[in-house]
Each structure stands twice: as C-alpha cells, then as structure tokens.
Protein backbone atom coordinates (compact mmCIF):
# COMPACT_ATOMS: atom_id res chain seq x y z
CA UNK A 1 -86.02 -9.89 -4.52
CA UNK A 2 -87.92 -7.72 -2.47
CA UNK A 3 -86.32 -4.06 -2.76
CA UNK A 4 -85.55 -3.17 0.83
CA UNK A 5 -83.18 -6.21 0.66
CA UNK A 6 -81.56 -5.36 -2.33
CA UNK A 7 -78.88 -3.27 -0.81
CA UNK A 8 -77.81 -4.95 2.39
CA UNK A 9 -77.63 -8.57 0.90
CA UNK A 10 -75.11 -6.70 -2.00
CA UNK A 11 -73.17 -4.86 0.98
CA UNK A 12 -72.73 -8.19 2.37
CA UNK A 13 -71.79 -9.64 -0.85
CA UNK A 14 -69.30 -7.13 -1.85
CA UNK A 15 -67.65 -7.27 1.29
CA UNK A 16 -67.35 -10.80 1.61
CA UNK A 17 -65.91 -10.99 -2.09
CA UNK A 18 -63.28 -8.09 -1.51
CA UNK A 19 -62.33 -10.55 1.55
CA UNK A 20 -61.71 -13.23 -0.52
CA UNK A 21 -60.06 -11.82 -3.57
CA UNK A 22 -57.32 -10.01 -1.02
CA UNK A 23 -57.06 -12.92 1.11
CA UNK A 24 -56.18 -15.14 -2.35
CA UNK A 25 -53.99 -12.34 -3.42
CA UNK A 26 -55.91 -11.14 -6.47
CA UNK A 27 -56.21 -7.55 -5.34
CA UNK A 28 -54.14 -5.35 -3.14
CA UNK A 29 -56.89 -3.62 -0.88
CA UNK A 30 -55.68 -0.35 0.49
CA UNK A 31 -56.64 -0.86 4.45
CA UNK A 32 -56.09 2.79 5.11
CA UNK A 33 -58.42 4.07 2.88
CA UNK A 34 -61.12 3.02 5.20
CA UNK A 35 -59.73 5.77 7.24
CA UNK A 36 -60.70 8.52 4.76
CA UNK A 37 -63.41 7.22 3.09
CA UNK A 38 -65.69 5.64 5.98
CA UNK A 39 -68.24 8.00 5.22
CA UNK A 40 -69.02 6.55 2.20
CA UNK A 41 -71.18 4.21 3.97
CA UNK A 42 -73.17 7.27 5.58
CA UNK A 43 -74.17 8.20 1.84
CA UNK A 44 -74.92 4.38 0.64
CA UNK A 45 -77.59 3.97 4.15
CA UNK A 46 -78.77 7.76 3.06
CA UNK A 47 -79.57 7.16 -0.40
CA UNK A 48 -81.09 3.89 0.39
CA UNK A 49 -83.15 5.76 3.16
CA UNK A 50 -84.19 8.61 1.27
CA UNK A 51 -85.31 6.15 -1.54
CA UNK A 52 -86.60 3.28 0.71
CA UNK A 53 -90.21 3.88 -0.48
CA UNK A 54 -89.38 4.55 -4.33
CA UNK A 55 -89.43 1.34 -6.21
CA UNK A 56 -89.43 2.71 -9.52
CA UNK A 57 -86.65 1.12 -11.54
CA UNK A 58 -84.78 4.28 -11.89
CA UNK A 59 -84.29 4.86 -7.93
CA UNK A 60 -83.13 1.00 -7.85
CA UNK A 61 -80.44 1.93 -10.60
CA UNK A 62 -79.33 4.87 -7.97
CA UNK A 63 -79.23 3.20 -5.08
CA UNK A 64 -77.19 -0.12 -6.91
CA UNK A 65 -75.16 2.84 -8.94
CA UNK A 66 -73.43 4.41 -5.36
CA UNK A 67 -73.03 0.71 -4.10
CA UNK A 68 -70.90 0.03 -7.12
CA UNK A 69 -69.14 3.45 -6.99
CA UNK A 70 -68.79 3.68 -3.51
CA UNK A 71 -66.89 0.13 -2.89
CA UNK A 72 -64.76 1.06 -5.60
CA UNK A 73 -63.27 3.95 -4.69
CA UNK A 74 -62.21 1.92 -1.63
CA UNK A 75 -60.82 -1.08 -3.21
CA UNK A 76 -59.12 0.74 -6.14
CA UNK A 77 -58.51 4.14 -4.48
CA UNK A 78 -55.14 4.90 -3.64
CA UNK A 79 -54.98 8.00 -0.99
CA UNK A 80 -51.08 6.97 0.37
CA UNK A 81 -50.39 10.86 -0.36
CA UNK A 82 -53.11 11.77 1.70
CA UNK A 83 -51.78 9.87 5.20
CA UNK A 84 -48.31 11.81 5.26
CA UNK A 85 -48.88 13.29 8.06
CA UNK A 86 -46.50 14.80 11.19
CA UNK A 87 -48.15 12.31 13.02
CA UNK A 88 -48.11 9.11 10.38
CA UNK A 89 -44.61 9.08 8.99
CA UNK A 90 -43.63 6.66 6.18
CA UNK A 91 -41.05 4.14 7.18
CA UNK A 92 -38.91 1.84 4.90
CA UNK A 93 -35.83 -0.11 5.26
CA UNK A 94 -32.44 1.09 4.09
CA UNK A 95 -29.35 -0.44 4.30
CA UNK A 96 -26.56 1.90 5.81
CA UNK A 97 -24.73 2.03 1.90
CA UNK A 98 -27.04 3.92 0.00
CA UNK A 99 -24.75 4.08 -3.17
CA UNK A 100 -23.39 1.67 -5.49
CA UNK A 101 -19.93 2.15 -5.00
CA UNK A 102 -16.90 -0.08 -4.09
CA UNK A 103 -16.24 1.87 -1.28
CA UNK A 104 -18.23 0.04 0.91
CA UNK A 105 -16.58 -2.89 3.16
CA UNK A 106 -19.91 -3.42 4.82
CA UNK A 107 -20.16 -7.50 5.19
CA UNK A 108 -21.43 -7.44 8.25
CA UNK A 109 -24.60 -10.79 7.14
CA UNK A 110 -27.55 -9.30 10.07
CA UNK A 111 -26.97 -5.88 8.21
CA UNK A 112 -30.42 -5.40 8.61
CA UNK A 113 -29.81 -1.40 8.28
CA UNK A 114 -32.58 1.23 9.55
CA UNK A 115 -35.66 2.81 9.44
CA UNK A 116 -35.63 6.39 7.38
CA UNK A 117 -38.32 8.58 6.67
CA UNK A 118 -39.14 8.24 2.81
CA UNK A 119 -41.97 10.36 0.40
CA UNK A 120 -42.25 7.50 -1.70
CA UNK A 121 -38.86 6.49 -2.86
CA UNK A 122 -36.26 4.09 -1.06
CA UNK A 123 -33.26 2.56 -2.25
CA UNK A 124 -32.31 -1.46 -0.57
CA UNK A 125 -28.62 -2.81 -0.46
CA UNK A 126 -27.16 -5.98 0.32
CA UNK A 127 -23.77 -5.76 0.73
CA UNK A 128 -21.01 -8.66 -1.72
CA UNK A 129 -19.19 -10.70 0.20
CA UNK A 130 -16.88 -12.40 -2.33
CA UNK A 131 -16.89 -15.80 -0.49
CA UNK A 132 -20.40 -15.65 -1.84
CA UNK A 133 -20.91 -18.02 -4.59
CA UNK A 134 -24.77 -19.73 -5.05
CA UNK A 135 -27.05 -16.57 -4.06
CA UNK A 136 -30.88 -16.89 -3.83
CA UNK A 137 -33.19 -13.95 -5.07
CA UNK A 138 -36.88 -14.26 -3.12
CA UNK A 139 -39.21 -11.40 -4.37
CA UNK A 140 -43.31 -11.10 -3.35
CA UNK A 141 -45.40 -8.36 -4.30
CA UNK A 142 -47.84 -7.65 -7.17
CA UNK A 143 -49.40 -4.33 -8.41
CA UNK A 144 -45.65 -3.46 -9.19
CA UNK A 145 -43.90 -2.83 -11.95
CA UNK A 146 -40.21 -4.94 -12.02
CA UNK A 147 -37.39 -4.03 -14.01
CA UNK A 148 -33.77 -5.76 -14.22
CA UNK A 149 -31.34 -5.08 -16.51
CA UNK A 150 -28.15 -4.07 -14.87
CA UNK A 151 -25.10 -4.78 -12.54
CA UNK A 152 -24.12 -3.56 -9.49
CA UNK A 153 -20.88 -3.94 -6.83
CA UNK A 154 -23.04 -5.04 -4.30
CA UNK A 155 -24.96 -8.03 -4.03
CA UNK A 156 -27.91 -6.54 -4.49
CA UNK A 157 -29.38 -3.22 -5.05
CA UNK A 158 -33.03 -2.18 -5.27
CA UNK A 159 -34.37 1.51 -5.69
CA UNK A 160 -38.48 1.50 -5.27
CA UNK A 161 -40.90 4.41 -6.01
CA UNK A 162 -43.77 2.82 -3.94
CA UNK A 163 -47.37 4.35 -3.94
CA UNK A 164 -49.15 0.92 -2.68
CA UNK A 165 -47.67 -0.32 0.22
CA UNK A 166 -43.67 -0.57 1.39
CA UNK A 167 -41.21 -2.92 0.86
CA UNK A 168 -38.39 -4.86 2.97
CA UNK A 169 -35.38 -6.66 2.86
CA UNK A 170 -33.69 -9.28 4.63
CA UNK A 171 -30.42 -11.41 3.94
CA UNK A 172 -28.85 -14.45 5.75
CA UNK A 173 -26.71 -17.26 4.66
CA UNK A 174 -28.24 -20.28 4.38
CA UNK A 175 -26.37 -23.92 3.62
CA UNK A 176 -24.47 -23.19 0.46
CA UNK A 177 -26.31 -20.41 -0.30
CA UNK A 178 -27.08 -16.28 0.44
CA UNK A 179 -30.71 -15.67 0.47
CA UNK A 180 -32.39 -12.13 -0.14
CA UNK A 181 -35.50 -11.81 0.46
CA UNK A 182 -37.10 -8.76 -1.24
CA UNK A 183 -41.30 -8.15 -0.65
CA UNK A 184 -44.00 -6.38 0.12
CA UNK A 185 -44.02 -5.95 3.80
CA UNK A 186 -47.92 -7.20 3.97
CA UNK A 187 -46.61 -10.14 1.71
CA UNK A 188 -50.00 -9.30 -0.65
CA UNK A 189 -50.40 -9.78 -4.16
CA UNK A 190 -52.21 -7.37 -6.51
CA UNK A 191 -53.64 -5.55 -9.43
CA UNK A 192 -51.40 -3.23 -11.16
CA UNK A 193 -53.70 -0.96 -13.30
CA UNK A 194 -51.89 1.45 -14.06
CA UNK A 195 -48.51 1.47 -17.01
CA UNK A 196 -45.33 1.78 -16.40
CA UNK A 197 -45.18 5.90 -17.74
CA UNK A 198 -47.48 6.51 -15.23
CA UNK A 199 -46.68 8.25 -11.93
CA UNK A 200 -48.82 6.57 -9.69
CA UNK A 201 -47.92 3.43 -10.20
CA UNK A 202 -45.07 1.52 -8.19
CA UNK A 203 -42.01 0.55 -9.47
CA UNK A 204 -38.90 -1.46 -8.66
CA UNK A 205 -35.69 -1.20 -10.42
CA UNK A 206 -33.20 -4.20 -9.68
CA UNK A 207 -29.29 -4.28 -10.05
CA UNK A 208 -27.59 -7.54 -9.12
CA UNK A 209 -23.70 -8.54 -9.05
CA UNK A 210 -22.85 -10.79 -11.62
CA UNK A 211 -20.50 -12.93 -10.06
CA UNK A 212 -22.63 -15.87 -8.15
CA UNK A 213 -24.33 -18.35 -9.82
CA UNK A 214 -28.08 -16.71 -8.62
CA UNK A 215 -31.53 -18.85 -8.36
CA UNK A 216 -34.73 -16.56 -8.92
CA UNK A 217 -38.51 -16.84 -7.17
CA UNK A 218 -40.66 -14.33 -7.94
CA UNK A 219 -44.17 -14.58 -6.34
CA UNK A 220 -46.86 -11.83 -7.59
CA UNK A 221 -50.10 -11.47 -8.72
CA UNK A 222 -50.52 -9.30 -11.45
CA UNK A 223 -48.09 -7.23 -12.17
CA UNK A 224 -45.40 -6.30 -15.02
CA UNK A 225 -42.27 -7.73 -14.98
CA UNK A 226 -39.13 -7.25 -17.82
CA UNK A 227 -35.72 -8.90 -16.43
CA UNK A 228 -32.78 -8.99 -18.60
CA UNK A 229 -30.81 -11.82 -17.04
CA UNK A 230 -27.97 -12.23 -20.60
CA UNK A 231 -25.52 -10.38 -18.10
CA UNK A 232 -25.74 -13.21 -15.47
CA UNK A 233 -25.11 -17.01 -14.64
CA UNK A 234 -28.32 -18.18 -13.78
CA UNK A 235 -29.27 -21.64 -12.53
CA UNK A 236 -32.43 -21.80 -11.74
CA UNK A 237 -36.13 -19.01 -12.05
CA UNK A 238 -39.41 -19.97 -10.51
CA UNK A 239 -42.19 -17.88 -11.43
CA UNK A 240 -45.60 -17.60 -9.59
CA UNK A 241 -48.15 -15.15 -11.14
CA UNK A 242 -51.37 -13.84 -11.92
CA UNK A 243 -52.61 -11.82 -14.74
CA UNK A 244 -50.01 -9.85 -15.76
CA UNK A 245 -46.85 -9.01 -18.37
CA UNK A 246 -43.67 -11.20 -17.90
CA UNK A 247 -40.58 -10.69 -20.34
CA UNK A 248 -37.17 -12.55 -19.57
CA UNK A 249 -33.80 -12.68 -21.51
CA UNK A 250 -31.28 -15.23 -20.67
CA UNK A 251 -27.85 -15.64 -21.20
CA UNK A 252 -26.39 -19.00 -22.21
CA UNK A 253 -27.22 -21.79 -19.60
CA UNK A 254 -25.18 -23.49 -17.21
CA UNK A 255 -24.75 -26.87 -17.36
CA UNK A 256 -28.53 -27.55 -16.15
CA UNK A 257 -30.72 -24.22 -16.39
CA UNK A 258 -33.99 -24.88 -14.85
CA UNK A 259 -37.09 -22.58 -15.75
CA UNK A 260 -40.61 -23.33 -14.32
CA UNK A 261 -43.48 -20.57 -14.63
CA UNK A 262 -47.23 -20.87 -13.44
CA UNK A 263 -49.00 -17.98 -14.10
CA UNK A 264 -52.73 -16.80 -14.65
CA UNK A 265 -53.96 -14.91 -17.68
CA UNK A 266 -50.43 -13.97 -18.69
CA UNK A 267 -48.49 -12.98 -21.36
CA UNK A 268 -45.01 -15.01 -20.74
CA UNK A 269 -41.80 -14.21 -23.02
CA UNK A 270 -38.62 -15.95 -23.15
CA UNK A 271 -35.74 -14.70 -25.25
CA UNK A 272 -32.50 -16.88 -25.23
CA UNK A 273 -29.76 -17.44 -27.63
CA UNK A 274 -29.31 -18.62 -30.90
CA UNK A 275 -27.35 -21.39 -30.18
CA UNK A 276 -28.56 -22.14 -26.78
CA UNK A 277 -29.95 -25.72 -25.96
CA UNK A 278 -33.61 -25.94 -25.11
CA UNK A 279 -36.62 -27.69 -23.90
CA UNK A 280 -40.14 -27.02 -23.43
CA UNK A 281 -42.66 -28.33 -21.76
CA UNK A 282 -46.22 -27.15 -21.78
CA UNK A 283 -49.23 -27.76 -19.26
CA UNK A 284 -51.64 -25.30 -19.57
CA UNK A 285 -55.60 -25.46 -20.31
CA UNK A 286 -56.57 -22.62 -23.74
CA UNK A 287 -53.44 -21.05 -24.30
CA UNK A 288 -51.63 -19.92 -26.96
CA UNK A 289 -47.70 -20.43 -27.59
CA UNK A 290 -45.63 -19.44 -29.91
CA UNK A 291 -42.29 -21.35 -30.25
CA UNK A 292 -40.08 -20.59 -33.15
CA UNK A 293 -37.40 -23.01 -34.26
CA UNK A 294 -38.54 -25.51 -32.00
CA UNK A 295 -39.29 -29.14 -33.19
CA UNK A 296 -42.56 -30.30 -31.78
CA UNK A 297 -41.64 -34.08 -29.82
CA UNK A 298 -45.86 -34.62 -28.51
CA UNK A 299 -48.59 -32.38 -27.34
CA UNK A 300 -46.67 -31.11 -24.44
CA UNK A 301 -42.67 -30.99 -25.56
CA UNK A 302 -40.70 -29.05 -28.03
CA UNK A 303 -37.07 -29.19 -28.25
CA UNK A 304 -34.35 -27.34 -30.52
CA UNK A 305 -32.49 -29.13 -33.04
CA UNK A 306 -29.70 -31.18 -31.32
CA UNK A 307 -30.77 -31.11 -27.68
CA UNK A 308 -30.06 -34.36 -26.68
CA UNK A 309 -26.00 -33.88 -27.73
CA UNK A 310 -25.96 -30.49 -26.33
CA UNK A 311 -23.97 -29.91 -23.10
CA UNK A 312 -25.50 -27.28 -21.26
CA UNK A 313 -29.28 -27.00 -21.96
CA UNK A 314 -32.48 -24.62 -20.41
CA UNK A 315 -35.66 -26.87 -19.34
CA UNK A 316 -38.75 -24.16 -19.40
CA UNK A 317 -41.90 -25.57 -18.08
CA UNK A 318 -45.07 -23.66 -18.91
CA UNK A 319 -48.30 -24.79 -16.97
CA UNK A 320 -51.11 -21.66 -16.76
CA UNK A 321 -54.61 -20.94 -18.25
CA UNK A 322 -55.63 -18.30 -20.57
CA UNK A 323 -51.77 -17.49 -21.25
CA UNK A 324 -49.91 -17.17 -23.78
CA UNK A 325 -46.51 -18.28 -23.80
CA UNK A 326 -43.42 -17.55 -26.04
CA UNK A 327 -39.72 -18.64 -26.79
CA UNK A 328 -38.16 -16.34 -29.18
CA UNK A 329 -34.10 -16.89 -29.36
CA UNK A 330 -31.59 -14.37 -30.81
C-alpha cells in the first residue's frame, strides 16, 4: 500500500467500524466529545502532512501511532464533566417523591414527574398502587454497573450516579400488568471499563416492592450486573447481554419460574435454594458450565434430583458463546 494512502483509507476504516460497533450496541460512543476534541483531526492531517514525504518506517509508525491514539480518546473518552455549562444544563427525570417513605399517596399512573437539574446523580420513583399485582421490570443500558438487593414502599425506586449518558423512566398499566420501563435515554448499549470502586463509572442501585409477582428484561451490552431477587416472587427474567458480569439469587419459585439468558462472552451465575426444583438447558457454542448437584439428562439438560415430582420448579435456559455459565444452590 502506497504510503500517502495509508492514513485516509484507515480514517475511513475506523470511522466506518466505530459506526457499526455503536449502531450494534457494542460500544457506547460519547457524541459530545466530538465537540471538544474535533481538533484532533487538525493534528492527524498535520502529522501526516509534515511527514507526507518521509517513508521511513519509523515516520509510518507516527503517523499510524496518533491515528490509533487520536480515535481513541474519542470513542473511550468520557468529558460529561467538561459540558456542565450555564448554557448546557444536565436534565434527568424525577418523579415528584424523591424519598422512600409511606407518606406518599401519589398513584396518579401518567406520573411522569419533571425535569431537575442534576451533577450526576438522580433518584427515579414509581409510585405502589396496591391493586397492583403482575408488575413488569424493562431495563436497557450497558456500560453500567446494576445492583439489586433491597425493598422499597414504592413500586419502584432507582438512584443513578450517571457519567455516560442519562436515564428515564416511564410507567403505564398494561392488560394485567404495570410496566416500568427503566433505560438509557439513547436506548445504547456499551462497554463498561471501568469497576465498580471506581468513580467514573455509572451506577444504578435498584429497590423494588415485594408484593407483586414481578417479570424481569434486562437488555445491555456489557456491563456488570449483581441482583439479589431471594426477597421477591419472581415469575419470569429475560436476559440480553454482551460481554459482561451477571450474578442472580433467587428465592424459591412459583409454581412455573421461567429463566432464559443470551449473553456474549459472559460470566453468568445463578444461586437458588437448596431445595428448590430445577432445570437446565444449555445452547451455547465453547463454553464452560459449572452445575453442581445437577444430574446430567443429554448434552443439553440437567435436572436436580426429583424434578419431575416437584411442584413448583425454575426452567434456566443458557444459549451464548464464549460464556461461562453457573448454578450454584444454597
């Protein structure tokens, strides 16, 4: 390849895989950073310019060196500290009960609440209603850090520290059901590089009330999620991620517990009870599973002793590649 084409043909190539890769939710691309760091592409044509006659093999190393570094700082730069302006406030949606109190009588179902001027922090309510018996739990959004572990008087209670992106809420009734719908407000999927001690990641810590019978879909990409569902009746989880951590305790099932998770390169762990009645069932190309106490039925099933005479049972599907996936009871 001729060296004055080195440099636009990888330009073209970088952009149009950073395209792709956001548009199949595999990164979270910051948008705004262009804002800031649209010079960088002043100092890419520069360095290219300065070096356009210099074929030697070191100037080709410096000119493909500030490609690389330049395009990512803007994919995997995160400035959101840098846009709070006068002029550019930070919006996200609050409900009007910002505490988690009974004292609240707030059932009003478009309680959509209002916009409030956040640094980084917000805190989401949906109000109980207690006709409410079947409620649905929607939540999209990678390059986040989930955690669920506790109760709460109101339906639902959410409290974010957000440093990619803001979140939204929305709740209406629907058939038997009460839907929330908890995500990302570009709806995007991500990397989340960073742990959970550190600051600049985000992070979403979820409360739920324990009284409905809930159904959980959680669509991410890669991300780290730890729910401790033993506190709550829980019919059905659908899981829908990328590479990432996912840890889930479960109480004892209802009569029919259904559990189906497709993920990436993931590590997947299920904790349930002792006692509890389960199956497994296992479609997934190179991965690893570990699944104590279970009798193996054929390639793809594993069941615990006395399944078939058990009343209430969990059905966990697995189907992923590169995972690994494991069933650990207590």
């Amino acid at each position: 390849m001729r060296n004055d084409k080195l440099i636009p043909g990888m330009i073209l190539v970088m952009i149009g895989a950073i395209f792709l890769l956001h548009n199949f939710g595999y990164i979270h691309f910051h948008w705004y950073n262009l804002i800031h760091l649209w010079p960088i592409f002043l100092v890419i044509g520069g360095v290219n310019l300065v070096f356009a006659n210099n074929h030697s093999a070191w100037a080709r190393i410096l000119k493909i060196s500030v490609v690389i570094a330049g395009f990512a700082l803007l994919v995997f730069g995160n400035f959101d500290d840098r846009y709070s302006r006068w002029w550019w406030p930070r919006y996200t949606h609050h409900s009007d009960n910002n505490d988690d109190s009974d004292d609240s009588d707030d059932n009003d179902d478009n309680n959509s609440g209002r916009l409030v001027k956040t640094q980084g922090s917000s805190t989401f309510n949906t109000p109980y209603d207690q006709t409410i018996k079947v409620a649905q739990l929607n939540i999209a959004g990678g390059a986040t850090s989930y955690q669920l572990s506790d109760t709460t008087n109101q339906l639902f209670n959410a409290v974010t520290k957000e440093t990619v992106g803001n979140y939204e809420l929305n709740h209406h009734k629907e058939d038997s059901a009460y839907v929330v719908d908890f995500k990302m407000r570009d709806g995007r999927r991500g990397f989340n590089f960073n742990s959970d001690d550190n600051d600049s990641s985000n992070k979403v810590d979820i409360k739920l009330n324990s009284n409905p019978i809930w159904n959980v879909q959680l669509d991410a990409g890669a991300t780290d999620v730890n729910f401790d569902l033993s506190k709550f009746k829980v019919k059905a989880i659908k899981l829908n991620g990328g590479a990432g951590s996912f840890a889930i305790k479960l109480g004892q099932p209802l009569a029919t517990t259904d559990i189906n998770i497709s993920t990436g390169a993931a590590s997947v762990k299920f904790t349930i009870p002792q006692n509890a009645a389960c199956r497994i069932t296992k479609s997934s190309a190179f991965s690893s599973d570990d699944f104590e106490g279970f009798t193996k039925k054929n390639d793809c099933d594993y069941e615990t002793p006395g399944f078939d005479a058990a009343k209430n049972k969990f059905y966990i599907h697995f189907s992923g590649a590169m995972s690994g996936f494991e069933v650990k009871r207590y």
